[in-house]
PDB file of N, CA and C in Angstrom:
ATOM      1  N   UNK A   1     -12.038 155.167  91.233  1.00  0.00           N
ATOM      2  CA  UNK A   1     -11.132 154.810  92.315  1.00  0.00           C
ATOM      3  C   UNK A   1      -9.674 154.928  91.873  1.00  0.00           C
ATOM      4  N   UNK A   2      -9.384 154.355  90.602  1.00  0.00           N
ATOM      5  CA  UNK A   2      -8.263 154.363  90.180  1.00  0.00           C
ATOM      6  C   UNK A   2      -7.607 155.823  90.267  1.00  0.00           C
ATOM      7  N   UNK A   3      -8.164 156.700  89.613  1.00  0.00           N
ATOM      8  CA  UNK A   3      -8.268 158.154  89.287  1.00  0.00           C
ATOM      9  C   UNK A   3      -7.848 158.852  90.648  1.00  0.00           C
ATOM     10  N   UNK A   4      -8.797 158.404  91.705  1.00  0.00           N
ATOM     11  CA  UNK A   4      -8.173 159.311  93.342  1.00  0.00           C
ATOM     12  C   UNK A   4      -7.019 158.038  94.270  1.00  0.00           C
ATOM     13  N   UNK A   5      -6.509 157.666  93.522  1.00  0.00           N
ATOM     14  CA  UNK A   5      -5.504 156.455  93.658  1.00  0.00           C
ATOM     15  C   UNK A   5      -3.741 157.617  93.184  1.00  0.00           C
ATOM     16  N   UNK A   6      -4.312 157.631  92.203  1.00  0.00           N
ATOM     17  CA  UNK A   6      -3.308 158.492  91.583  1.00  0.00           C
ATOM     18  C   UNK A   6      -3.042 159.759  91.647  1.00  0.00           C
ATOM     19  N   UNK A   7      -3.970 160.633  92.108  1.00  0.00           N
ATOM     20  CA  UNK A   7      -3.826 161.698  92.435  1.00  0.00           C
ATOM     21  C   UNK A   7      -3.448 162.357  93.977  1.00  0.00           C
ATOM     22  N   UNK A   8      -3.328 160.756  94.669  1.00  0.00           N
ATOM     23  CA  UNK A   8      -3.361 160.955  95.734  1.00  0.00           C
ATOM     24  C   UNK A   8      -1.750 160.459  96.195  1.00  0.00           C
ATOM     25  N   UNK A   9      -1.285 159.564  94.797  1.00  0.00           N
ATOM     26  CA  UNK A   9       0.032 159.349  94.680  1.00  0.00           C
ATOM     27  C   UNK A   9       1.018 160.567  94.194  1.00  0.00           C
ATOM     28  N   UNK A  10       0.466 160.883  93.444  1.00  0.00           N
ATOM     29  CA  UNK A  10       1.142 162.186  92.628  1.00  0.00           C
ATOM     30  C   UNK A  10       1.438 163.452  93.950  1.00  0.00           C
ATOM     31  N   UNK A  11       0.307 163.713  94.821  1.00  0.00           N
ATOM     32  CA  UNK A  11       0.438 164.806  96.022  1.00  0.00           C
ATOM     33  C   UNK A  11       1.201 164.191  97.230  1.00  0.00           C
ATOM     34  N   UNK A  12       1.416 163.224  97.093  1.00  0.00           N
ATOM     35  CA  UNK A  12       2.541 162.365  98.214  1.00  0.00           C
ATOM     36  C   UNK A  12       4.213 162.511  97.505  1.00  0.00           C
ATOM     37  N   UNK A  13       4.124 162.163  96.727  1.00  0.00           N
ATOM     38  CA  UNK A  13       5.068 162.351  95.573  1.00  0.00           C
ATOM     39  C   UNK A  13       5.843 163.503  95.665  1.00  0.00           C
ATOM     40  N   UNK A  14       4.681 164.356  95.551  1.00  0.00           N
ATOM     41  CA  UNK A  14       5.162 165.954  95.192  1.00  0.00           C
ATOM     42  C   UNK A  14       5.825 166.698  96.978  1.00  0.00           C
ATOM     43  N   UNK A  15       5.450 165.921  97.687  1.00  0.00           N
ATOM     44  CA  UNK A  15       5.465 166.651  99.345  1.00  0.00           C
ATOM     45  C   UNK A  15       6.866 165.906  99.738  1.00  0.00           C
ATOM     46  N   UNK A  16       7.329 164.309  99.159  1.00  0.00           N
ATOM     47  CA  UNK A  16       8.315 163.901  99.499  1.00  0.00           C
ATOM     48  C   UNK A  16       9.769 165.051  99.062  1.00  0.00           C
ATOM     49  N   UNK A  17       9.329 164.950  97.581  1.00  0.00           N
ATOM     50  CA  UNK A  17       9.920 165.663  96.651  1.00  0.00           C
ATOM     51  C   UNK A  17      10.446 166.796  97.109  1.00  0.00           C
ATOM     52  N   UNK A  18       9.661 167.662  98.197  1.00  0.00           N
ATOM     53  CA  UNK A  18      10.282 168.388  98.784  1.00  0.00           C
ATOM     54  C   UNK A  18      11.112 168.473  99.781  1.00  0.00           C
ATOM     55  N   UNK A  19      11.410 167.094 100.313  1.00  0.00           N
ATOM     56  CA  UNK A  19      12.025 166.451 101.530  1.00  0.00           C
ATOM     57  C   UNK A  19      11.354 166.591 102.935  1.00  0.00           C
ATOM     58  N   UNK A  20       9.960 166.512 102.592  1.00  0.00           N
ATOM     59  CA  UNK A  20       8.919 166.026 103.936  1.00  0.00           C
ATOM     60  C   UNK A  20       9.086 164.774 104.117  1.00  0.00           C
ATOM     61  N   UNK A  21       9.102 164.061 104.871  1.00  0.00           N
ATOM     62  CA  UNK A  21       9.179 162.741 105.696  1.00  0.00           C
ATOM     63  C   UNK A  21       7.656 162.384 105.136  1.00  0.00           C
ATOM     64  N   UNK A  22       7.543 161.434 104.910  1.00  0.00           N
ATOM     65  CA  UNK A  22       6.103 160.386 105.202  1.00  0.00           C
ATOM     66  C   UNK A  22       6.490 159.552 106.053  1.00  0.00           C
ATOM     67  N   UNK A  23       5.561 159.249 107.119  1.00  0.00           N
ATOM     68  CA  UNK A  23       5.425 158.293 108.681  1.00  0.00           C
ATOM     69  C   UNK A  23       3.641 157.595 108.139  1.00  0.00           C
ATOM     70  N   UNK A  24       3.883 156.887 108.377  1.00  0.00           N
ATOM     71  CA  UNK A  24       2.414 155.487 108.288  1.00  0.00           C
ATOM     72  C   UNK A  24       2.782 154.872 109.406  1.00  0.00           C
ATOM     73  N   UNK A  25       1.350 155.096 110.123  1.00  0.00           N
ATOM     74  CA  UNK A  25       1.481 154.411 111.524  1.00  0.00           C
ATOM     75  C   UNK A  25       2.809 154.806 112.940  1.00  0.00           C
ATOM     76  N   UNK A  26       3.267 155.926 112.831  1.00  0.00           N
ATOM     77  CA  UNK A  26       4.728 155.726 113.183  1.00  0.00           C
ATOM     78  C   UNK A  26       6.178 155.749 112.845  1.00  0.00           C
ATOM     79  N   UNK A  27       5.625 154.839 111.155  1.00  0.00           N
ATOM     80  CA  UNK A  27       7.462 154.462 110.611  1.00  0.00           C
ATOM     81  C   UNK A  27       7.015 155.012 109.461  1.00  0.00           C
ATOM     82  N   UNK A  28       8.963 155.509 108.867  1.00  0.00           N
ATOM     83  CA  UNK A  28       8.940 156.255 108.284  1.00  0.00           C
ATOM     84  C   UNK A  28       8.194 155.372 106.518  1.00  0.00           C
ATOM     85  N   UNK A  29       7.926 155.906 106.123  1.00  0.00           N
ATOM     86  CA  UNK A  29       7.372 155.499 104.882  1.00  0.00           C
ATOM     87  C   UNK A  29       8.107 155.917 103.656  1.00  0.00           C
ATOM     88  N   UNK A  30       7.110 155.501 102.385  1.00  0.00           N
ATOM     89  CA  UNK A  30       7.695 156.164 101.258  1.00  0.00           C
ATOM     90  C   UNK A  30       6.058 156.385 100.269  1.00  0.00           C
ATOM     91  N   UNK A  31       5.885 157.468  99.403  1.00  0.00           N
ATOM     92  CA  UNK A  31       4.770 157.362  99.005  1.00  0.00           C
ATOM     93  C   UNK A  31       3.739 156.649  98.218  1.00  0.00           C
ATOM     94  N   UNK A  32       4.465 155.729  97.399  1.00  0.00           N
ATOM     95  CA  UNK A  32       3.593 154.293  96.993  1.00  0.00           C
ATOM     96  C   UNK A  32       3.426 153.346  98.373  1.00  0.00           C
ATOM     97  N   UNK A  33       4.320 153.358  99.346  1.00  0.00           N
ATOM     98  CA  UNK A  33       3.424 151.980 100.344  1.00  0.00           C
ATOM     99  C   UNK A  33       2.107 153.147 100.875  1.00  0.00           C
ATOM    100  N   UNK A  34       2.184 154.410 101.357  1.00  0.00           N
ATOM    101  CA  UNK A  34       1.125 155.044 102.376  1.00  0.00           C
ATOM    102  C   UNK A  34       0.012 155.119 101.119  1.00  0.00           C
ATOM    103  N   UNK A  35      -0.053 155.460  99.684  1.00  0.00           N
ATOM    104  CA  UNK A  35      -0.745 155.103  98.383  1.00  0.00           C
ATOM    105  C   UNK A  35      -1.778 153.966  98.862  1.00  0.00           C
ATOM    106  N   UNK A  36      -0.869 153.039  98.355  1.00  0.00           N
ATOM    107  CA  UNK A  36      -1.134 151.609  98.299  1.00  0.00           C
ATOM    108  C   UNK A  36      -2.276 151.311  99.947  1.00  0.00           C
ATOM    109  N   UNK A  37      -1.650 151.586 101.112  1.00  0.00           N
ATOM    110  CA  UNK A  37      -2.434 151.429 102.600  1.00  0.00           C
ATOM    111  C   UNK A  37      -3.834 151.920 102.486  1.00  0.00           C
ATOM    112  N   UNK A  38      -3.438 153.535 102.218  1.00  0.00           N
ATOM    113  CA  UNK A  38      -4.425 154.066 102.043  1.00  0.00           C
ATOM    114  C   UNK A  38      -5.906 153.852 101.110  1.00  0.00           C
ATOM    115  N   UNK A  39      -5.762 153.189  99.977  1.00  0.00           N
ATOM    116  CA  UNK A  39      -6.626 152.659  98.852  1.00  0.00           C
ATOM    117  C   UNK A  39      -6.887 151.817  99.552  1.00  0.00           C
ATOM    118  N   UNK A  40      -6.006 150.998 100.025  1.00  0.00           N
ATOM    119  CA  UNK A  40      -6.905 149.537 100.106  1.00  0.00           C
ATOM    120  C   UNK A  40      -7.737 149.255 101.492  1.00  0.00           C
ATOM    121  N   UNK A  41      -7.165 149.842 102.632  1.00  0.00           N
ATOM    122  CA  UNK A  41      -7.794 150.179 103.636  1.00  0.00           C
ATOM    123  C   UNK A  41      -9.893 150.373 104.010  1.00  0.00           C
ATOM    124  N   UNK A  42     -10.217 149.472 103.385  1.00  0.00           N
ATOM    125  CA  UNK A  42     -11.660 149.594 103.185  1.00  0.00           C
ATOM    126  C   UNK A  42     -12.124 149.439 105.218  1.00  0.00           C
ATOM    127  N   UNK A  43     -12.716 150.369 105.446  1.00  0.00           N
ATOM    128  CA  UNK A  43     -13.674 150.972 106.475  1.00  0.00           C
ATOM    129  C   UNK A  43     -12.804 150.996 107.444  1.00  0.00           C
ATOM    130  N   UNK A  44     -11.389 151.309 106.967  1.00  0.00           N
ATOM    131  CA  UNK A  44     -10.482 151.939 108.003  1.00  0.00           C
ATOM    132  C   UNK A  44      -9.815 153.388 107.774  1.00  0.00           C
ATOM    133  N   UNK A  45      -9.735 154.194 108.806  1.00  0.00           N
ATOM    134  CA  UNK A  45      -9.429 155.632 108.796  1.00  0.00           C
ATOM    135  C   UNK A  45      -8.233 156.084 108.930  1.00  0.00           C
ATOM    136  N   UNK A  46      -7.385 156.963 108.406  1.00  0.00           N
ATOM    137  CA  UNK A  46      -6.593 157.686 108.531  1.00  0.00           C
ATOM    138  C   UNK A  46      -6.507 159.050 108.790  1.00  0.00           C
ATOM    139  N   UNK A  47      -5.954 159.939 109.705  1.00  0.00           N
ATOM    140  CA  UNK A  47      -6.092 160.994 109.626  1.00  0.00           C
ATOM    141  C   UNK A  47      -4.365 161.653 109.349  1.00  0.00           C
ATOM    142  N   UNK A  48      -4.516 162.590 108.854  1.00  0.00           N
ATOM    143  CA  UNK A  48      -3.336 163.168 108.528  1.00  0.00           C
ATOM    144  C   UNK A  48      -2.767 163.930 110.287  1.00  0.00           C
ATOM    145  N   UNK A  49      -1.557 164.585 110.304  1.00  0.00           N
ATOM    146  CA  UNK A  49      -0.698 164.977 111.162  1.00  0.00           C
ATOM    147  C   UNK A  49       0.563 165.629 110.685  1.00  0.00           C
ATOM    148  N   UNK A  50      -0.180 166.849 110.283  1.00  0.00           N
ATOM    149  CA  UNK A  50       1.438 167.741 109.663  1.00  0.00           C
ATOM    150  C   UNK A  50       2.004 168.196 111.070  1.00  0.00           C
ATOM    151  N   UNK A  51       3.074 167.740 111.066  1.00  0.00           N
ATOM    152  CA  UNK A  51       4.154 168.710 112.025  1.00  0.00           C
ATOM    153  C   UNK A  51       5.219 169.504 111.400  1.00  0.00           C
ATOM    154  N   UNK A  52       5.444 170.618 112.250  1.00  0.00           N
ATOM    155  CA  UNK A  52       5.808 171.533 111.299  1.00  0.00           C
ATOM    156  C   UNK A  52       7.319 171.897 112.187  1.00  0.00           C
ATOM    157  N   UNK A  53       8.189 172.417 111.799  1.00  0.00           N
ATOM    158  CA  UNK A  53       9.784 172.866 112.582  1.00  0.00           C
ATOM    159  C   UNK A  53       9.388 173.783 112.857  1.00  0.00           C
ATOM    160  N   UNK A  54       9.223 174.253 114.677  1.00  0.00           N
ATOM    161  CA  UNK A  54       8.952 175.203 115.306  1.00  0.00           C
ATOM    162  C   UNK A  54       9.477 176.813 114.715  1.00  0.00           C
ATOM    163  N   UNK A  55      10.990 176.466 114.599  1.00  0.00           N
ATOM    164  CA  UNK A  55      11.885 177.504 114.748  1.00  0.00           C
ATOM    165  C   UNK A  55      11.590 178.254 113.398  1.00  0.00           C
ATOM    166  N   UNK A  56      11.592 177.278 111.907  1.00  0.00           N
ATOM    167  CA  UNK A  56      11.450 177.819 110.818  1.00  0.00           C
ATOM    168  C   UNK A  56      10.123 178.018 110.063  1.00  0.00           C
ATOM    169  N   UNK A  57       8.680 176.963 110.729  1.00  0.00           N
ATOM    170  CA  UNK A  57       7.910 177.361 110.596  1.00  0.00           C
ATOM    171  C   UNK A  57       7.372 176.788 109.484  1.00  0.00           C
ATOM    172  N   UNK A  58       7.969 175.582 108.731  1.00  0.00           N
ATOM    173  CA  UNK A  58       8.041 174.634 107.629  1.00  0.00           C
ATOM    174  C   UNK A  58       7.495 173.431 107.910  1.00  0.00           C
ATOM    175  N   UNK A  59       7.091 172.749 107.124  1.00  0.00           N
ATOM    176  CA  UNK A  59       6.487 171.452 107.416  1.00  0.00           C
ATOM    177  C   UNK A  59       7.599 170.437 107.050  1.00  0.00           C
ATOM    178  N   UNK A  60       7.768 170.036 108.198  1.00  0.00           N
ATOM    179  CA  UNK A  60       9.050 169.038 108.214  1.00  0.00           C
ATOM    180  C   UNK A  60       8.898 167.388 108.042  1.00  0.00           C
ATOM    181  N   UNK A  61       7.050 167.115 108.213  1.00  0.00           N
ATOM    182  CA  UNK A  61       7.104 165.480 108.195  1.00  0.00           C
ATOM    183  C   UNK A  61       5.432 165.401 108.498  1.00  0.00           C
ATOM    184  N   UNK A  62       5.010 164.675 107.439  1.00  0.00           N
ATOM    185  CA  UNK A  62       3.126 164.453 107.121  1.00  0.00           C
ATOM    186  C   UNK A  62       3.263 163.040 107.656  1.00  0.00           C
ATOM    187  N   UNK A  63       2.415 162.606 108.758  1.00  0.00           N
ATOM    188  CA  UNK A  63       2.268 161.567 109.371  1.00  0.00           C
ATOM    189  C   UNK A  63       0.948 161.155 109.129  1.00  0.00           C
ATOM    190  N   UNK A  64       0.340 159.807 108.810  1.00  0.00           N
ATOM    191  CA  UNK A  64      -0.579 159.420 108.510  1.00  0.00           C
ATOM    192  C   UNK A  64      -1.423 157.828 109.973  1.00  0.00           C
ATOM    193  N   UNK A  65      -1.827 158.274 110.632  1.00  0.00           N
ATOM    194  CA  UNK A  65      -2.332 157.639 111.834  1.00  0.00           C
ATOM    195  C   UNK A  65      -3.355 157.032 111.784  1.00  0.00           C
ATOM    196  N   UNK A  66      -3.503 155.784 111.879  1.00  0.00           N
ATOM    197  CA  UNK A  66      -4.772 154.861 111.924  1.00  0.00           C
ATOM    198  C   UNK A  66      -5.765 155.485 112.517  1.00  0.00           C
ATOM    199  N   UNK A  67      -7.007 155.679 112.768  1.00  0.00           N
ATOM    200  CA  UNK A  67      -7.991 156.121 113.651  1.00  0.00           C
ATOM    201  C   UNK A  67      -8.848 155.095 114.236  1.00  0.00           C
ATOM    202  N   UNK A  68      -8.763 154.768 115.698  1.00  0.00           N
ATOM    203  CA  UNK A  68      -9.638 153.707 116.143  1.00  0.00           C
ATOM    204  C   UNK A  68     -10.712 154.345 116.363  1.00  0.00           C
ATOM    205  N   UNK A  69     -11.709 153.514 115.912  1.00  0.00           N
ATOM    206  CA  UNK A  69     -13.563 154.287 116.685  1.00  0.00           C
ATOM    207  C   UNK A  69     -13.546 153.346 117.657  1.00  0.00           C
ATOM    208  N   UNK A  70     -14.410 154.000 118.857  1.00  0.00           N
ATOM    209  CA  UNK A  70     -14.927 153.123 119.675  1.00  0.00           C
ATOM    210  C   UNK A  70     -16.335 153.125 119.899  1.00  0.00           C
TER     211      UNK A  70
END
C-alpha cells in the first residue's frame, strides 16, 4: 500500500510540476492532500477528468471526482 501511495504521489507531483491544476472534488488542490484522499478513501471512488485547452490541445487541469453508486 505504502509503495502505490508513493507512486501515485510522485505522478501527481510530476503533472503539477508541469503546471496542471489538481481539482479534488471541485477545489483546487495540491498533490499530497488528493495523495493523502485518495489512500485513505476506503470503498470510495474517484474517477479522474483530464480537461484539456481546446485551442492548444494541452492538458490544462486533472480533476479528481467522487463517484456516487446508486
Amino acid at each position: 500500500m505504502q509503495e502505490n501511495k508513493k507512486q501515485l504521489y510522485v505522478e501527481l507531483q510530476t503533472i503539477a510540476d508541469q503546471g496542471i491544476v489538481l481539482f479534488l472534488d471541485g477545489s483546487p488542490s495540491t498533490p499530497e492532500y488528493v495523495t493523502h484522499v485518495l489512500c485513505a478513501a476506503e470503498g470510495t471512488c474517484y474517477m479522474r477528468d483530464y480537461v484539456y485547452d481546446e485551442m492548444e490541445g494541452v492538458l490544462k487541469e486533472l480533476h479528481f471526482d467522487k463517484v456516487h453508486l446508486t
